[in-house]
Protein backbone atom coordinates (compact mmCIF):
# COMPACT_ATOMS: atom_id res chain seq x y z
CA UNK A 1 -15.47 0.32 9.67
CA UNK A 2 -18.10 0.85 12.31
CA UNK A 3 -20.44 -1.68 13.66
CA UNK A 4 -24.25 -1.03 14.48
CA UNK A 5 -24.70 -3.30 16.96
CA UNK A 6 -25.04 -0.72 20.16
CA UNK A 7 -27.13 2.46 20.76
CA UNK A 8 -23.80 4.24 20.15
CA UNK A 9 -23.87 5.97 16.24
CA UNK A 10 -22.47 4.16 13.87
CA UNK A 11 -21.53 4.30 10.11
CA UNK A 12 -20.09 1.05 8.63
CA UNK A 13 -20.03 2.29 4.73
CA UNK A 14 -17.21 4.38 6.28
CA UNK A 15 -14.23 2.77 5.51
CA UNK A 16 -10.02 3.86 6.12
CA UNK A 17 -8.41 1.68 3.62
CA UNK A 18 -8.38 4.96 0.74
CA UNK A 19 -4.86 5.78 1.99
CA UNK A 20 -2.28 7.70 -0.52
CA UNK A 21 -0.52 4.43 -0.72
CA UNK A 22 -3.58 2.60 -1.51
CA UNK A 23 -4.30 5.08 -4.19
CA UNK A 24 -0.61 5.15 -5.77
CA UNK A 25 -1.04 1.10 -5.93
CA UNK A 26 -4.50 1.44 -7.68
CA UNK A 27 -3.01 3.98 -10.28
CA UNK A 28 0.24 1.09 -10.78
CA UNK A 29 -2.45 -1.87 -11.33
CA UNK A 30 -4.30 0.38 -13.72
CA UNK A 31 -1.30 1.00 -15.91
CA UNK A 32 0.02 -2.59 -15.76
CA UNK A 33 -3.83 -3.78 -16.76
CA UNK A 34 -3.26 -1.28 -19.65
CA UNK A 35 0.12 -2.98 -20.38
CA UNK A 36 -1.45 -6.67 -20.13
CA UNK A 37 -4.75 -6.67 -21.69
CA UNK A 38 -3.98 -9.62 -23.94
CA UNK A 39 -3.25 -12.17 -21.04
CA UNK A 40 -5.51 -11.86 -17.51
CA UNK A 41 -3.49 -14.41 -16.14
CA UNK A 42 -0.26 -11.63 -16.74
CA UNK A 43 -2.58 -9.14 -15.42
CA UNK A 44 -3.44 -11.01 -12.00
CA UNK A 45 0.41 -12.27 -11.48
CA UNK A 46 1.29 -8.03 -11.55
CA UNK A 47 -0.99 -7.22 -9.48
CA UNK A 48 0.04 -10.00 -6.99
CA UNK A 49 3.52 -8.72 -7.68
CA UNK A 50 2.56 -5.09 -6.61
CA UNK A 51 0.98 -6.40 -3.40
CA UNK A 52 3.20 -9.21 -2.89
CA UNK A 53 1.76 -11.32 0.69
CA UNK A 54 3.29 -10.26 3.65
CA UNK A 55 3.70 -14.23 3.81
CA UNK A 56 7.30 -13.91 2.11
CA UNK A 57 8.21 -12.41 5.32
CA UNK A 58 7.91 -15.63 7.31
CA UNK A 59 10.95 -17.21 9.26
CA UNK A 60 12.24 -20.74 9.57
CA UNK A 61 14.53 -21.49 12.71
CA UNK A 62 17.40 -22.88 11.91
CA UNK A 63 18.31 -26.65 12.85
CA UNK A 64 20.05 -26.22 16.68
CA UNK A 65 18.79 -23.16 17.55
CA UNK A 66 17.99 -22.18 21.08
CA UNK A 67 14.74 -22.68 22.61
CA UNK A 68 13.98 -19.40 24.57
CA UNK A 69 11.01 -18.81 27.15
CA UNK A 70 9.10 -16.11 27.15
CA UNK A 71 6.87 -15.06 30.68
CA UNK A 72 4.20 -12.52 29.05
CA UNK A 73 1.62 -10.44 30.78
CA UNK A 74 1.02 -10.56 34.88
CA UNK A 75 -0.52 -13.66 34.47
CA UNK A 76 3.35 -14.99 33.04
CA UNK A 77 1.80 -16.56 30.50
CA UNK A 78 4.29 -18.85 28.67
CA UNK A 79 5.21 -18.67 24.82
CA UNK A 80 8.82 -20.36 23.62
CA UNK A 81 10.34 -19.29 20.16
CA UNK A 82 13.27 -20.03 18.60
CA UNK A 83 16.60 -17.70 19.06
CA UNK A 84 17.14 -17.17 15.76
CA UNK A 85 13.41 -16.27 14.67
CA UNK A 86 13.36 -13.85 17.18
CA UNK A 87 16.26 -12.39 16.47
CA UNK A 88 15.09 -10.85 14.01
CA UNK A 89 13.50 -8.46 16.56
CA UNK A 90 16.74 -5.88 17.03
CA UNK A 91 14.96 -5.69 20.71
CA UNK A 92 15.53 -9.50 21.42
CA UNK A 93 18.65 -10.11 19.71
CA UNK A 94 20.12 -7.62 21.85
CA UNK A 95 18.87 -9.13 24.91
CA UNK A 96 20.00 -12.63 23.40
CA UNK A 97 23.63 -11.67 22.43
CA UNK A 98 23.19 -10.02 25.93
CA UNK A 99 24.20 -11.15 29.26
CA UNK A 100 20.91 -10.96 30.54
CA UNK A 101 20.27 -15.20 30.91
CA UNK A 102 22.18 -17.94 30.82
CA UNK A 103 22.60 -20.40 28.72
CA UNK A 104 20.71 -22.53 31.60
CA UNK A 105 17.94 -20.21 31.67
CA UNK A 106 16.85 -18.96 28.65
CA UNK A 107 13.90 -17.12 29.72
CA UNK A 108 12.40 -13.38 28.95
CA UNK A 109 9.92 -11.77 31.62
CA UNK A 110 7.63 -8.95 29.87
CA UNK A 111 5.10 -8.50 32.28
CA UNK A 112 4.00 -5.25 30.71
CA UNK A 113 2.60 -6.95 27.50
CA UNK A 114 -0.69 -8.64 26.62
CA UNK A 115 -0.44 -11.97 25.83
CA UNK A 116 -2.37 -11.74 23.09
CA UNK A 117 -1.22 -8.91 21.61
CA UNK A 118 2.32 -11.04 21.86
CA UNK A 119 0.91 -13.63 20.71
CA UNK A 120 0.02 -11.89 17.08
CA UNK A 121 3.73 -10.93 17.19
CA UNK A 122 5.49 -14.12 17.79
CA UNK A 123 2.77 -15.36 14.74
CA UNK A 124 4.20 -12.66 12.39
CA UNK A 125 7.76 -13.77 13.11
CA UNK A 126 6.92 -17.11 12.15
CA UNK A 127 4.56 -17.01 9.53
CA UNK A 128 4.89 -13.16 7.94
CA UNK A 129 1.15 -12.33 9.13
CA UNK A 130 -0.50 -12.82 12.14
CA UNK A 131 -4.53 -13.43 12.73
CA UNK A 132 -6.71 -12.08 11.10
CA UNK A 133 -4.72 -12.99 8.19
CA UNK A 134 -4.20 -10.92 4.71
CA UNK A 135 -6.27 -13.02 2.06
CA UNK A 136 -6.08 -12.00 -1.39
CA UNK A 137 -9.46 -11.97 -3.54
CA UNK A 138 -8.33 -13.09 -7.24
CA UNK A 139 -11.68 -12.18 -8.63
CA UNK A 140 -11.37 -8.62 -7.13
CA UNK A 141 -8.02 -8.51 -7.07
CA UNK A 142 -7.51 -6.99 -3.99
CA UNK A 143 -6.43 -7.50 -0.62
CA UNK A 144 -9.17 -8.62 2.38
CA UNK A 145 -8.62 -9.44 5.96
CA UNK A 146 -10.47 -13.21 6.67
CA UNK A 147 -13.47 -13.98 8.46
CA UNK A 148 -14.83 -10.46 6.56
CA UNK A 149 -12.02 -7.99 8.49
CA UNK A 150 -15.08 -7.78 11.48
CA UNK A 151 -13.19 -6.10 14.60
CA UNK A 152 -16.40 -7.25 16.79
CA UNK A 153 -15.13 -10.87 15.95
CA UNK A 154 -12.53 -13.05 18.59
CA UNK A 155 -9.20 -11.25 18.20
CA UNK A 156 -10.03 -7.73 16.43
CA UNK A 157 -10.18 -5.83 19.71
CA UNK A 158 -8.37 -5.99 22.92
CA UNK A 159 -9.87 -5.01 25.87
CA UNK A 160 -7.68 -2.69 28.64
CA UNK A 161 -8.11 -0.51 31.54
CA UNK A 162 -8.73 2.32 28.72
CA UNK A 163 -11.13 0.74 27.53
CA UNK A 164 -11.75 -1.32 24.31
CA UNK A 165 -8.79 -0.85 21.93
CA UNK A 166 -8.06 -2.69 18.41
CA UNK A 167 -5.09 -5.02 18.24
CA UNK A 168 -3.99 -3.77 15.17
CA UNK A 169 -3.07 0.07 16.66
CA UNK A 170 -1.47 -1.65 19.85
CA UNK A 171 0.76 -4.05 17.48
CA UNK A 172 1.25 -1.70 15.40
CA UNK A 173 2.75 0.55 18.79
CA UNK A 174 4.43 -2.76 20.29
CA UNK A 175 6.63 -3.07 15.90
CA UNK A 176 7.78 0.48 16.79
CA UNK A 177 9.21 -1.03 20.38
CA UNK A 178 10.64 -3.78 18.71
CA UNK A 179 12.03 -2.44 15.62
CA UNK A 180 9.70 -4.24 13.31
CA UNK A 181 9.05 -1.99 10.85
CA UNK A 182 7.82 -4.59 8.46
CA UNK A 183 4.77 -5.37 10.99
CA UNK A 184 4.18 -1.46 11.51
CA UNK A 185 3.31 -1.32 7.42
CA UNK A 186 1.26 -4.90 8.02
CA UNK A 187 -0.54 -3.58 11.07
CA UNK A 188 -1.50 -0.21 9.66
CA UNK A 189 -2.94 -1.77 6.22
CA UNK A 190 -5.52 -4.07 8.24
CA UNK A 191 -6.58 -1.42 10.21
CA UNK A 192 -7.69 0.09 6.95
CA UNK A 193 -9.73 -3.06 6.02
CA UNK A 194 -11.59 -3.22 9.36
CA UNK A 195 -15.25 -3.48 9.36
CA UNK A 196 -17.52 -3.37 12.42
CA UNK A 197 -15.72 -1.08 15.15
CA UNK A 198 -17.96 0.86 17.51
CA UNK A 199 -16.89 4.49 17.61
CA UNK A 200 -15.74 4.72 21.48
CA UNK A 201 -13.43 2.16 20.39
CA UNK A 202 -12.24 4.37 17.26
CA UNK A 203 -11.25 7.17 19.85
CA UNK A 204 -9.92 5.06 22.67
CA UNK A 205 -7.64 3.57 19.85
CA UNK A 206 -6.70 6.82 18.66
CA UNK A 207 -5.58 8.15 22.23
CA UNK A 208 -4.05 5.24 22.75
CA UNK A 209 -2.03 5.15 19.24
CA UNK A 210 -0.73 8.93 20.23
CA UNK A 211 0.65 8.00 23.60
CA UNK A 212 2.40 5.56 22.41
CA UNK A 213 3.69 7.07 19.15
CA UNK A 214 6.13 9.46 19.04
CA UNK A 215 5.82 12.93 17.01
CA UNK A 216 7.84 12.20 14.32
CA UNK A 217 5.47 8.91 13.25
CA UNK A 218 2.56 10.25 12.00
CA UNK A 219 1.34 7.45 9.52
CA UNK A 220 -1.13 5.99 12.29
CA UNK A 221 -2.26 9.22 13.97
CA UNK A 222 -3.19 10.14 10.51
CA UNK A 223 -4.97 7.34 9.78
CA UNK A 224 -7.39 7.76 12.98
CA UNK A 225 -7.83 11.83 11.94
CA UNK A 226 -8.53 10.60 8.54
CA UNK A 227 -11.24 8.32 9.55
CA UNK A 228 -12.59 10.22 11.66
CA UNK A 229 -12.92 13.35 9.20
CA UNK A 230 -14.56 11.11 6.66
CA UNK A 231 -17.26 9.79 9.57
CA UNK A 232 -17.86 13.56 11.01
CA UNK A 233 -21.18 13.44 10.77
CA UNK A 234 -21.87 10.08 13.07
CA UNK A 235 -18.99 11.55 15.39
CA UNK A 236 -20.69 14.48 15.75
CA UNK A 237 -23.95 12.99 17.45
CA UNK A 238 -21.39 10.79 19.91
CA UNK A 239 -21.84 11.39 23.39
CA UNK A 240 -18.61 9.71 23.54
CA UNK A 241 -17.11 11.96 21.27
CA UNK A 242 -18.17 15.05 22.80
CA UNK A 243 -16.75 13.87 26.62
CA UNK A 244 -13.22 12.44 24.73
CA UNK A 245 -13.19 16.48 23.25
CA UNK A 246 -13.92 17.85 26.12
CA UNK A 247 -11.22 16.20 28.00
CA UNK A 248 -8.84 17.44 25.47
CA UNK A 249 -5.43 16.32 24.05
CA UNK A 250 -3.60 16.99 21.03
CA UNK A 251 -5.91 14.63 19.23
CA UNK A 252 -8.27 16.94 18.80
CA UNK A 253 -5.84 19.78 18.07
CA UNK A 254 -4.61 17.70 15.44
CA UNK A 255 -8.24 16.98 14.41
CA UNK A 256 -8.91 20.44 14.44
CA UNK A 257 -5.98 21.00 11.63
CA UNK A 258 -6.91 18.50 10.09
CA UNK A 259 -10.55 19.36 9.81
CA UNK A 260 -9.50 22.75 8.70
CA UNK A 261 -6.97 21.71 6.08
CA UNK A 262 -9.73 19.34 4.76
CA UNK A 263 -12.42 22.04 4.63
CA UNK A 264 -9.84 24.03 2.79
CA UNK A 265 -9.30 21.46 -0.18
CA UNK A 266 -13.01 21.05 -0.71
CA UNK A 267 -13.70 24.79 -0.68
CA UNK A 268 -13.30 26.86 -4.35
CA UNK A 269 -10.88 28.48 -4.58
CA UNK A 270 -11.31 32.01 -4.76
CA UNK A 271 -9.34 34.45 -6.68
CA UNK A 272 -7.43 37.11 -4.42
């Protein structure tokens, strides 16, 4: 999930896709293989059915429906969608059955948001996924993010005042705003399938995923602590690492516990 294309260390055989719900899927294709070993083609449709393509989440506007504008970003970038598709948004279909336009001027001003990020968002509404897309590899049978999941690529990473930051942890921050949950489980699986991020960017993502999450949704600050347990010993030579600890944060008190609880598991147990 790292990319060694700078001076900054970097370990790309470290991947965070090995999540609990990754594993409990692996042990539900293994048993259904064990069921189906008379018929591969049964075998692949299971497994297809156990991972079923966020694609079945897509929307089709109704015939009639209201054509809104959307100003995004402080450059007021224009997007238009259809009423009904983003309705589905409990965010905009309050401000739709609001009184907040007219029926003469159907237009939404977010000047806070990055087009782009938006952009991914008003894909997944549409179409279920959003770029880069879920692909599933029949020969493997698993799940792979197109154009080889490389965060380095157009689109992977969006660059803020912060500092580089993946798309995935800032859609998956912008869901929780507008009740997507859906997109929260879609945007936390790619980041798992990532290849190619820089470790600065790792941190600045994980900073940026716990300002913007609150305490009680853990899933994505664990997924940063996770990967950055498993890549300890490339974080550990980071200059950048050793400035973003010494500016503090519960990050690292969280990495701390984590740390600790990990060290625990791998230690023997000794008898008291």
């Amino acid at each position: 999930m790292f990319s060694s294309r700078s001076r900054q260390p970097s370990v790309s055989k470290h991947r965070s896709s090995k999540s609990k719900s990754s594993r409990k899927n692996s042990m539900v294709d293994s048993t259904r293989r064990n069921s189906f070993l008379d018929s591969p083609r049964r075998v692949e449709r299971a497994v297809q059915q156990a991972q079923a393509s966020p694609q079945s989440n897509q929307t089709s506007p109704t015939i009639g429906s209201a054509i809104i504008t959307l100003s995004i970003g402080r450059e007021q970038r224009l997007f238009a969608a259809h009423e009904d598709v983003l309705s589905h948004s409990p965010y905009f279909q309050n401000i739709c059955h609001g009184q907040f336009f007219s029926a003469a001027n159907r237009r939404i001003d977010l000047p806070e948001e990055d087009p782009e990020v938006f952009s991914s968002i008003l894909e997944y509404l549409y179409k279920g996924d959003y770029y880069p897309r879920l692909e599933y590899d029949t020969k493997r049978k698993s799940w792979n993010l197109e154009d080889g999941g490389d965060a380095g690529a157009d689109g992977g990473i969006i660059h803020t005042t912060a500092g580089p930051i993946l798309k995935d942890t800032i859609v998956y921050c912008q869901a929780e705003k507008y009740g997507l949950q859906e997109l929260k489980k879609l945007a936390l699986r790619k980041q798992g399938l990532q290849s190619g991020v820089q470790c600065s960017t790792i941190l600045t993502s994980a900073r940026f995923a716990y300002a913007n999450t609150p305490d009680s949704d853990s899933k994505l600050r664990a997924h940063y602590l996770a990967l950055i347990i498993r890549a300890r010993h490339t974080f550990k030579r980071s200059g950048t690492m050793q400035n973003e600890m010494e500016n503090g944060g519960k990050l690292f008190f969280d990495l701390f516990v984590a740390m600790s609880n990990h060290m625990d598991d791998m230690s023997p147990r000794t008898p008291r």
